[in-house]
Protein backbone atom coordinates (compact mmCIF):
# COMPACT_ATOMS: atom_id res chain seq x y z
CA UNK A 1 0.00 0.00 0.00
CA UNK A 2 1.17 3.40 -1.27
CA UNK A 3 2.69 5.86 1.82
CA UNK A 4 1.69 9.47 2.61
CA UNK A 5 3.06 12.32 4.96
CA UNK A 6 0.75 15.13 5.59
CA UNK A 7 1.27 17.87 8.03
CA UNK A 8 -1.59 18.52 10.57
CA UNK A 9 -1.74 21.34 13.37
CA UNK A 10 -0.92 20.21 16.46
CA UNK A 11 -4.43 20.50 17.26
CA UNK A 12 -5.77 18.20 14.69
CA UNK A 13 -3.15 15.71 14.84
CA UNK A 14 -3.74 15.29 18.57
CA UNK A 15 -7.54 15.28 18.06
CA UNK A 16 -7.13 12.56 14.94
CA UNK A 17 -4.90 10.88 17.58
CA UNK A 18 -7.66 10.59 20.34
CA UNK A 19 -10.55 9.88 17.89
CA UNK A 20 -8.25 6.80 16.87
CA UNK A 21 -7.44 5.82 20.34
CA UNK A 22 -11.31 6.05 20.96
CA UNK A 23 -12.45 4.20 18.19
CA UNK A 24 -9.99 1.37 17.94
CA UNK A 25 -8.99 2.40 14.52
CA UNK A 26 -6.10 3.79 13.02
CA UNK A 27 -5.49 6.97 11.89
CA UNK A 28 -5.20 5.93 8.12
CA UNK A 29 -8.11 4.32 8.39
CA UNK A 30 -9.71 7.14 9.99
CA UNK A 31 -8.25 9.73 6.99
CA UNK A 32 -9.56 7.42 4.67
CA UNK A 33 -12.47 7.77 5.03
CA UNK A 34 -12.79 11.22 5.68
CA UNK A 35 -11.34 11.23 2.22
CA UNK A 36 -14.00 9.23 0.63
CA UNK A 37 -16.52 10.85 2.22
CA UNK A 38 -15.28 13.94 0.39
CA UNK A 39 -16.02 12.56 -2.33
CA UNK A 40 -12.59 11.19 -3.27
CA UNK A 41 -12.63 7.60 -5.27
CA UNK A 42 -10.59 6.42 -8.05
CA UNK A 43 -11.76 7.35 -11.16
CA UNK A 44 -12.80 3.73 -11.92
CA UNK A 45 -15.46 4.59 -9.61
CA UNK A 46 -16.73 7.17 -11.27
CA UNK A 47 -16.30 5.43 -14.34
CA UNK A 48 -18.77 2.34 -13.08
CA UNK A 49 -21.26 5.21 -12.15
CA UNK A 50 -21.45 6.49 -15.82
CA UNK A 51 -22.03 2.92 -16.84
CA UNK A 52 -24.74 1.82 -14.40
CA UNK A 53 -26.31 5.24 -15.46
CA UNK A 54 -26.15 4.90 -19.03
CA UNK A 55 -27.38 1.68 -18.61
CA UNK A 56 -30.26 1.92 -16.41
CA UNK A 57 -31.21 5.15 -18.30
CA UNK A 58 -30.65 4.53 -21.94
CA UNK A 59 -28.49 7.73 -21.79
CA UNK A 60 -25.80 8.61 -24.19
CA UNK A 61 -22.11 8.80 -22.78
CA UNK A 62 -22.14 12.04 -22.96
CA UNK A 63 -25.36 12.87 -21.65
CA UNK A 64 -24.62 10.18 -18.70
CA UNK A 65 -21.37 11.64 -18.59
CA UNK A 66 -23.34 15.57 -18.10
CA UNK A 67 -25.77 13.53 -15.42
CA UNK A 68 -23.13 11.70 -13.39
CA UNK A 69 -20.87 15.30 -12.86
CA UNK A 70 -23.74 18.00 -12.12
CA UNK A 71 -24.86 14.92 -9.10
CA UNK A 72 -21.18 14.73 -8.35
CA UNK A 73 -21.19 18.68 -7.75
CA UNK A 74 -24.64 18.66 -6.17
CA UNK A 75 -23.43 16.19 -3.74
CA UNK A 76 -19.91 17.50 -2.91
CA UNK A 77 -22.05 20.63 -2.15
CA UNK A 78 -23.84 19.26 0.28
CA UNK A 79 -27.86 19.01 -1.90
């Protein structure tokens, strides 16, 4: 599995800390899925999206493709 350094505030890195200690988890795991919860997948994902669309809809790609980004943005803002 690929490595990653980030640099937290003291603040957050000893809050990230606790919540891990708390919730038996590490803190990877923990950033992880903050991370997907943002919204942030491999683009395969988004790829199998655009398919399942186009194929439950009888879309175009590029209309599924128009559908599957303006939910994308309606979700990552929070509608």
């Amino acid at each position: 599995m690929p490595r990653l350094t980030i640099s937290l505030s003291a603040p957050t890195h000893r809050a990230l800390k606790e919540a891990s200690a708390r919730q038996g988890r590490s803190m990877g795991a923990i950033i992880e899925e903050s991370l997907e919860l943002r919204g942030v997948r491999p683009i395969d994902t988004a790829r199998d999206v655009v398919a399942r669309a186009r194929a439950n809809s009888q879309l175009e790609a590029d209309e599924a493709m128009a559908v599957a980004v303006r939910e994308t943005r309606l979700h990552r803002e929070g509608r």
